[in-house]
N, C-alpha and C. Protein backbone atom coordinates (compact mmCIF):
# COMPACT_ATOMS: atom_id res chain seq x y z
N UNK A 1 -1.37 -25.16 -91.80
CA UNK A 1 -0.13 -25.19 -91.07
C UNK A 1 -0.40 -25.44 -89.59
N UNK A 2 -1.32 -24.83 -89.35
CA UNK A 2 -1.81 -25.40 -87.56
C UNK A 2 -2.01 -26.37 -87.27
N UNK A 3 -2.40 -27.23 -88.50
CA UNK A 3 -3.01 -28.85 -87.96
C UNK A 3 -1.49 -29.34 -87.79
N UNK A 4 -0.39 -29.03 -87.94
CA UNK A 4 0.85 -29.58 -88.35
C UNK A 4 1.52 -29.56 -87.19
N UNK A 5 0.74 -27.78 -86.85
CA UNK A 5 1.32 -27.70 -84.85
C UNK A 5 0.45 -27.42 -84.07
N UNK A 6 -0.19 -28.31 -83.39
CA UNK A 6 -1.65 -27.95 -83.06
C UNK A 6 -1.08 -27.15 -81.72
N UNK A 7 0.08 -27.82 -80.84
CA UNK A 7 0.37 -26.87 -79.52
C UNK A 7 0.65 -25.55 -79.86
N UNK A 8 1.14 -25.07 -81.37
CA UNK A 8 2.15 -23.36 -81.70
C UNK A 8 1.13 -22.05 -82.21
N UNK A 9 0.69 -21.58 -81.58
CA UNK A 9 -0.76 -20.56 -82.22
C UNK A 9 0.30 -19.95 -83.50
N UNK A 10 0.77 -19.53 -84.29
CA UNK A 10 1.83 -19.64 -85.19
C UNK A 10 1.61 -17.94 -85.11
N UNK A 11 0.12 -17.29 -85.57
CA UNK A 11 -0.09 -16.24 -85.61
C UNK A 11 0.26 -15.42 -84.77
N UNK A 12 0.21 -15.92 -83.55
CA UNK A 12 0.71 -14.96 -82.21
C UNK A 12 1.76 -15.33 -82.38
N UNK A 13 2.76 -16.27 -82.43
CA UNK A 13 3.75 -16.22 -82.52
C UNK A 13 4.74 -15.22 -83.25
N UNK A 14 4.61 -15.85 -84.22
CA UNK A 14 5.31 -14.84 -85.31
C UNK A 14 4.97 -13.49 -85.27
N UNK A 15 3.79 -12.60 -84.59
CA UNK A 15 3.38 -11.53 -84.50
C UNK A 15 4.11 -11.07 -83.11
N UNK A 16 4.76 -11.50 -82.52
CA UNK A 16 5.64 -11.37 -81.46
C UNK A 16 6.91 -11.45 -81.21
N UNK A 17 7.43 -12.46 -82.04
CA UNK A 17 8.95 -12.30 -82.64
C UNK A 17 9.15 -12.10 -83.53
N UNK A 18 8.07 -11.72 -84.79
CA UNK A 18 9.07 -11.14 -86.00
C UNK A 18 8.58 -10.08 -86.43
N UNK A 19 8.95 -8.96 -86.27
CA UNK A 19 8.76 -7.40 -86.47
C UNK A 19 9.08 -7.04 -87.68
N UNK A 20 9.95 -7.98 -88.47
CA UNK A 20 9.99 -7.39 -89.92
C UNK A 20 9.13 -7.88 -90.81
N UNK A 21 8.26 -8.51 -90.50
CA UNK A 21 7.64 -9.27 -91.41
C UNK A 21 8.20 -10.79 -92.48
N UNK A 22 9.57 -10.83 -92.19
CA UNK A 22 10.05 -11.69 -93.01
C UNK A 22 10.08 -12.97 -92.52
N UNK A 23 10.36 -14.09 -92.93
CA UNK A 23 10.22 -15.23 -91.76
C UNK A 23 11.50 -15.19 -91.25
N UNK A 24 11.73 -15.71 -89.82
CA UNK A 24 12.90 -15.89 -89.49
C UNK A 24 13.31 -17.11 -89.39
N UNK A 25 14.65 -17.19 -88.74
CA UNK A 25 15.68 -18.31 -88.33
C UNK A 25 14.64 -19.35 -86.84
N UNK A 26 14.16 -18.10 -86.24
CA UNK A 26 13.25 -19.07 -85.13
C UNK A 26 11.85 -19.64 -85.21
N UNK A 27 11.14 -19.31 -86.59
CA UNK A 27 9.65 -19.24 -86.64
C UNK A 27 9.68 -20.96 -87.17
N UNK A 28 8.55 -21.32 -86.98
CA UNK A 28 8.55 -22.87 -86.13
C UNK A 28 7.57 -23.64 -87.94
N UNK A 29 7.12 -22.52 -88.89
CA UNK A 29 6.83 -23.15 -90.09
C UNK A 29 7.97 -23.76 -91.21
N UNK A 30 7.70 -24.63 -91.74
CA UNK A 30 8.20 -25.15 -92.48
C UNK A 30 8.98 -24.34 -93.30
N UNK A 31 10.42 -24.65 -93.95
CA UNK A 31 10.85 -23.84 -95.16
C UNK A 31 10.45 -24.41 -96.31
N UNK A 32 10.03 -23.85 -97.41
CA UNK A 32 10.05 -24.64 -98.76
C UNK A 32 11.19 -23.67 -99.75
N UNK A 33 11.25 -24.66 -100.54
CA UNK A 33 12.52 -24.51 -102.02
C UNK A 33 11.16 -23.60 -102.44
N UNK A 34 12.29 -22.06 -102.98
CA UNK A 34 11.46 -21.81 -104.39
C UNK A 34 10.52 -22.62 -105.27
N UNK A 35 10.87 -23.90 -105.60
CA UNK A 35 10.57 -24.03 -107.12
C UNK A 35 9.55 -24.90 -106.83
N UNK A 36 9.55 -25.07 -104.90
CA UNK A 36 8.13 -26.14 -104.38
C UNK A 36 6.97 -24.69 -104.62
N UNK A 37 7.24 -23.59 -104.19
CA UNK A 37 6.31 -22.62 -104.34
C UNK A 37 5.19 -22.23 -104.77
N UNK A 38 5.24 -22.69 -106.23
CA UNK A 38 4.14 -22.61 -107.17
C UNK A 38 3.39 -23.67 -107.66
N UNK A 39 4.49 -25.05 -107.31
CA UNK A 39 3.52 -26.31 -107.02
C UNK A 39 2.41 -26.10 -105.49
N UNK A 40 3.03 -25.69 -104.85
CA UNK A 40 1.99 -25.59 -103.46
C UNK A 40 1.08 -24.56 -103.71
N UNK A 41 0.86 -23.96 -104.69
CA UNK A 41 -0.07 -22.49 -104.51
C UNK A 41 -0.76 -23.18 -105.75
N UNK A 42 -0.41 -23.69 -107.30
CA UNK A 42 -1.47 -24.62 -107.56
C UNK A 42 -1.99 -25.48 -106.73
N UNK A 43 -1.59 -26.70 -105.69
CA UNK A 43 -2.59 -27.26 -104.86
C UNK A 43 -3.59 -26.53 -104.07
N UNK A 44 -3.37 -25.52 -103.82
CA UNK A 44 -3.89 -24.96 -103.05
C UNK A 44 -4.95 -24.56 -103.71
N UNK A 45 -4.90 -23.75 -105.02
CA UNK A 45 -6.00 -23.63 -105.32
C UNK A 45 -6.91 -24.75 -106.06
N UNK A 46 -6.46 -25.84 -106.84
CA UNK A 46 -6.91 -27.16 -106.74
C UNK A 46 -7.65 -28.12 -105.42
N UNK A 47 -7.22 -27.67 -104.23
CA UNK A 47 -7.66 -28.55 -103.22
C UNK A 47 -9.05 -28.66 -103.08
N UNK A 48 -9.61 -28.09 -103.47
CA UNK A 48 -11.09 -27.83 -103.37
C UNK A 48 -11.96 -28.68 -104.24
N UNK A 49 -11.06 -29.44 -105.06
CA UNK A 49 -11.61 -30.45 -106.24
C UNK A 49 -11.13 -31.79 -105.77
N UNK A 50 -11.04 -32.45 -104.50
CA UNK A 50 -11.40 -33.72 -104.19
C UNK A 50 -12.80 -34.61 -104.56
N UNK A 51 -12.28 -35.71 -104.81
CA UNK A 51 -13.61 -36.67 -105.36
C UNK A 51 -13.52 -37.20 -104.55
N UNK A 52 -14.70 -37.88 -103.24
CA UNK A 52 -14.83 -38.36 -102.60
C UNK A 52 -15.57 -39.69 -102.72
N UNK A 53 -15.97 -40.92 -101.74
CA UNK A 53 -16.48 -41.56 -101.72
C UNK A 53 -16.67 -42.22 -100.77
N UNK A 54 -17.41 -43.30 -100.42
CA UNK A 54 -17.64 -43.58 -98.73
C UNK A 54 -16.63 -43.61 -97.93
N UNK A 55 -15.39 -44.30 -98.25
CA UNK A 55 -14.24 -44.04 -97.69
C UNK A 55 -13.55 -42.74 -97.56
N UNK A 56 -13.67 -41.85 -98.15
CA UNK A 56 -13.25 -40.45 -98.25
C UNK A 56 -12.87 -39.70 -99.03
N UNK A 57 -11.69 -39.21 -99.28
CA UNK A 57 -11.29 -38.72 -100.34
C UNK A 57 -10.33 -40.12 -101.62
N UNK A 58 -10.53 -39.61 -102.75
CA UNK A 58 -10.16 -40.78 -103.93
C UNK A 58 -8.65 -40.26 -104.56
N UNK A 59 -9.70 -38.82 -104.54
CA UNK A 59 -8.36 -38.59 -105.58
C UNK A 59 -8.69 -37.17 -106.13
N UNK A 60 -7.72 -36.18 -106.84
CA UNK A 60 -8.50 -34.89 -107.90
C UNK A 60 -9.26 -35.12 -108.77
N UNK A 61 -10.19 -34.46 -108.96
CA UNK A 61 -10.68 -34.20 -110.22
C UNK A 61 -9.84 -33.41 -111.10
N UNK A 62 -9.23 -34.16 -112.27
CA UNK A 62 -8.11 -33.68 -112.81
C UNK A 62 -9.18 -32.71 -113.59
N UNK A 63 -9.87 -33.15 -114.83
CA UNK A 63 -10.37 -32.31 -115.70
C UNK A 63 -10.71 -30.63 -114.61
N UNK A 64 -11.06 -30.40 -113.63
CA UNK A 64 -11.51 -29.12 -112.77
C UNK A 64 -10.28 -28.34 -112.52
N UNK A 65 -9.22 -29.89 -112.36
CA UNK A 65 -7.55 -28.28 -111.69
C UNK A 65 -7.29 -28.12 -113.11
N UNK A 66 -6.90 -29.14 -114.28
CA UNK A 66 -6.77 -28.23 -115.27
C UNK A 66 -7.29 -27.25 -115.30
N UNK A 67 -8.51 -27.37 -115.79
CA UNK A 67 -9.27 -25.87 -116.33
C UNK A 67 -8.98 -24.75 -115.29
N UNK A 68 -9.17 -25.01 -113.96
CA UNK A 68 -8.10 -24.04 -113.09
C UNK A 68 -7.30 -23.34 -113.25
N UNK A 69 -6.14 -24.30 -113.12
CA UNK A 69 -4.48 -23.75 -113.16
C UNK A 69 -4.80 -23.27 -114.90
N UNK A 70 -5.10 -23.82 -115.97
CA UNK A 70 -5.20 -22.88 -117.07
C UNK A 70 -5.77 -21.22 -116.77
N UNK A 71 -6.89 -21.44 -115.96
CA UNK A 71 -7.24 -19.85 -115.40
C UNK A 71 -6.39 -18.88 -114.91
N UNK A 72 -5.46 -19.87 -113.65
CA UNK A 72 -4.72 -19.27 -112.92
C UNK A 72 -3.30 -18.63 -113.44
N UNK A 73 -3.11 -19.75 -114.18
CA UNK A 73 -1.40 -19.90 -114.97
C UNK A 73 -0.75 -18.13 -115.15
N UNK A 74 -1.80 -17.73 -116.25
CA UNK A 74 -1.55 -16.22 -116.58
C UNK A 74 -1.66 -15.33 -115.85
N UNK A 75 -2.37 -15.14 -114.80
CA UNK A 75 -2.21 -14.47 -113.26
C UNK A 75 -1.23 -14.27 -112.95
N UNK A 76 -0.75 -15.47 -112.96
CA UNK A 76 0.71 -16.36 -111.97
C UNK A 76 2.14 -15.59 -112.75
N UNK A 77 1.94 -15.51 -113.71
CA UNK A 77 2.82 -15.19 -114.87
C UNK A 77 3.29 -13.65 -114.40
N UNK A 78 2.31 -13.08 -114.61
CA UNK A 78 2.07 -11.49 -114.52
C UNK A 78 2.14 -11.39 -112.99
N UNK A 79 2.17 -11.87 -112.09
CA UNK A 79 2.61 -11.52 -110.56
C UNK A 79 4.12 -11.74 -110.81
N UNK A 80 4.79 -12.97 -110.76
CA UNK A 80 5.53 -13.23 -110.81
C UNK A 80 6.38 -13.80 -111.92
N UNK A 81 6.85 -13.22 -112.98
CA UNK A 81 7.32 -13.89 -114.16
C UNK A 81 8.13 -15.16 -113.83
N UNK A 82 8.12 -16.08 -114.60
CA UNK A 82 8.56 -17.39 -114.17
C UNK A 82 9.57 -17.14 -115.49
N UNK A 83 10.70 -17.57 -115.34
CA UNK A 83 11.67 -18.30 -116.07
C UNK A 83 11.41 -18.74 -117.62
N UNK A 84 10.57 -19.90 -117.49
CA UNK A 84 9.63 -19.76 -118.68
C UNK A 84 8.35 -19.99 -118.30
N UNK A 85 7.55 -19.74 -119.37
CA UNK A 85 5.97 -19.86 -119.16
C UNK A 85 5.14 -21.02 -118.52
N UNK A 86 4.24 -20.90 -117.53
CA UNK A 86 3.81 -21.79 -117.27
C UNK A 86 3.21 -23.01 -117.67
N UNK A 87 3.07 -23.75 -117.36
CA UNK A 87 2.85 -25.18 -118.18
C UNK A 87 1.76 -25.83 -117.16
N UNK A 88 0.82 -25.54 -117.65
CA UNK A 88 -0.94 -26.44 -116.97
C UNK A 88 -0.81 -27.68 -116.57
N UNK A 89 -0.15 -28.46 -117.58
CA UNK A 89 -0.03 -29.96 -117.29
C UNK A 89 1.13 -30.17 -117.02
N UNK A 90 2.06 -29.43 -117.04
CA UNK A 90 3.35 -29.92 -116.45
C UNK A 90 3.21 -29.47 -114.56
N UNK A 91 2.22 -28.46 -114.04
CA UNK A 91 1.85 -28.12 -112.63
C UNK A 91 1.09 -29.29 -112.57
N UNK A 92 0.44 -29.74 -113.08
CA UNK A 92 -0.76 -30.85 -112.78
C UNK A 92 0.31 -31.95 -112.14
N UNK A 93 1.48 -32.32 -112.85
CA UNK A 93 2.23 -33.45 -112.64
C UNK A 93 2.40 -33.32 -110.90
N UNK A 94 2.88 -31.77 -110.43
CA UNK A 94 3.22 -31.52 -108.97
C UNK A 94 2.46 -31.70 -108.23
N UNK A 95 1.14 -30.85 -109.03
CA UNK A 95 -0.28 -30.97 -108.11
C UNK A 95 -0.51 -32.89 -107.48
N UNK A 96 -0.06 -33.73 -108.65
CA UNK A 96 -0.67 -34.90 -108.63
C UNK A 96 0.71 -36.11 -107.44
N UNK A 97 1.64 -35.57 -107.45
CA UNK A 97 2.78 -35.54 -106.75
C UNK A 97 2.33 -35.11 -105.03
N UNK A 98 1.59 -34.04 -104.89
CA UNK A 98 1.21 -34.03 -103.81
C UNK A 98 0.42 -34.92 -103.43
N UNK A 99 -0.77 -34.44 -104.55
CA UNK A 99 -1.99 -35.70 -104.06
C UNK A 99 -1.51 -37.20 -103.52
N UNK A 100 -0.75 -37.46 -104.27
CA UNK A 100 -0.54 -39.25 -103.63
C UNK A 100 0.14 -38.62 -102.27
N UNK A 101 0.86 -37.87 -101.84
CA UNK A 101 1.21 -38.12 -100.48
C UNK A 101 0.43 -37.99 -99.90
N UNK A 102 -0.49 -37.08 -99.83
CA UNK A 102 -1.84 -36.52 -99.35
C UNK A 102 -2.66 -37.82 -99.03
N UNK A 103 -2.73 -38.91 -100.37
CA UNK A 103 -3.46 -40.24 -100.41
C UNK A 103 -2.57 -41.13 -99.32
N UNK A 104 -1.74 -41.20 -99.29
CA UNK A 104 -1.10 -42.12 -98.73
C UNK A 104 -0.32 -42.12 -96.71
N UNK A 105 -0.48 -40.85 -96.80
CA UNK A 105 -0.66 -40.02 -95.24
C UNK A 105 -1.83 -40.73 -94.73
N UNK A 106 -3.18 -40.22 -95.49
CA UNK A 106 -4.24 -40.28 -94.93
C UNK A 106 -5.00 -42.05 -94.87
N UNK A 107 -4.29 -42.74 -95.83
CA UNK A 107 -4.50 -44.18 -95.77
C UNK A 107 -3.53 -44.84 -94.48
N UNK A 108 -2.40 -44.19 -94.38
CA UNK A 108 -1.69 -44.27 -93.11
C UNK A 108 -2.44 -43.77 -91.54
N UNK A 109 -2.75 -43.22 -91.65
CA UNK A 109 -3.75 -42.36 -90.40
C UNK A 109 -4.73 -43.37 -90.38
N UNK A 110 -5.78 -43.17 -91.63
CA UNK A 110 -6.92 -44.81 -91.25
C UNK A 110 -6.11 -46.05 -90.51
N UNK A 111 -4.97 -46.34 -91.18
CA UNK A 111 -4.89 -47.81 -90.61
C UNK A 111 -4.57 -47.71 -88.94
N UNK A 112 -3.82 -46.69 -88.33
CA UNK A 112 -3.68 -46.26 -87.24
C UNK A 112 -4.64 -46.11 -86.59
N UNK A 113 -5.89 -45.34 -87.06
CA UNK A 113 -7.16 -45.85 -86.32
C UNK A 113 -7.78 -47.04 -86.43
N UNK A 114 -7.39 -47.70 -87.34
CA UNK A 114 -8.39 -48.97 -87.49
C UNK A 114 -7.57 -49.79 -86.06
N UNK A 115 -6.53 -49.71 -86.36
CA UNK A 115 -5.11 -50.70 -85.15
C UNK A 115 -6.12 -50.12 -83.57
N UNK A 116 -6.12 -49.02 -83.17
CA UNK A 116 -6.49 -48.61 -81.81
C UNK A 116 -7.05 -48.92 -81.91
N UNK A 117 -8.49 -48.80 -82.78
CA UNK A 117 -9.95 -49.16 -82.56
C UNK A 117 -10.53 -50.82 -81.96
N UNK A 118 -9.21 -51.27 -82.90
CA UNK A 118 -9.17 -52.40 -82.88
C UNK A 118 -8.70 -52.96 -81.49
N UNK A 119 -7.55 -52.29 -81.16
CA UNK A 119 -6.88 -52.64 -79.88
C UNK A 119 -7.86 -52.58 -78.54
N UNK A 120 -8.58 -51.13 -79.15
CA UNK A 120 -9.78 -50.85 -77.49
C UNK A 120 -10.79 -51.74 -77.55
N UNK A 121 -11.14 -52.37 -78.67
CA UNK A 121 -12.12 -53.04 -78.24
C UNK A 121 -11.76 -54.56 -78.06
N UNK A 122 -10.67 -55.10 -78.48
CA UNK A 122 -10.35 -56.02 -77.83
C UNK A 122 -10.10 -56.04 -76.76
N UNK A 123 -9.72 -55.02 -75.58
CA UNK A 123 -9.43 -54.85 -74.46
C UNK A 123 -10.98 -54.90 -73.20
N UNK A 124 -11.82 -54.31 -74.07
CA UNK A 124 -13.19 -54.32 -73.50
C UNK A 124 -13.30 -55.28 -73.31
């Protein structure tokens, strides 16, 4: 969340205006929908299974978040009962929903550096 606000220390923040612990109306993080919730907390614990390659990151290693989120699923269950039961490959779909934005941000960012890079040294 910091890389998102690199000027907002978020921690001091919120440890200074919000005394109840709850988020408020002024705190400067993102809101998410319920039902993004548990798609973002599978990525999260999935994120750690990027396949890389000289260019950088490719993509998940799907076979690793499965077997994961299968680990995790029943955890998840028993913290928080879900509606109905969790579904491994139906989270994978969200997990994989992120990933392309994730892919496609960061192919956006390269070309932005490639453009400056490009620009400064034509200027040299």
């Amino acid at each position: 969340m910091e890389q998102e606000y690199p000027d907002t220390d978020l921690v001091a923040y919120c440890r200074k205006t919000c005394t109840t612990g709850v988020v408020c109306e002024d705190c400067p993080r993102p809101r998410l929908l319920p039902e993004s919730l548990l798609p973002l907390r599978a990525y999260a614990t999935c994120g750690t299974q990027w396949r890389t390659g000289f260019n950088g990151a490719t993509g998940l290693d799907y076979a690793s978040c499965i077997a994961t989120l299968e680990r995790y699923a029943p955890r998840w269950e028993k913290e928080q009962p879900p509606a109905e039961p969790i579904d491994p490959l139906d989270l994978l779909d969200e997990v994989r929903t992120i990933e392309q934005a994730l892919l496609l941000a960061w192919a956006e960012q390269a070309e932005k550096k490639r453009e400056t890079d490009d620009t400064k040294a034509a200027d040299e």
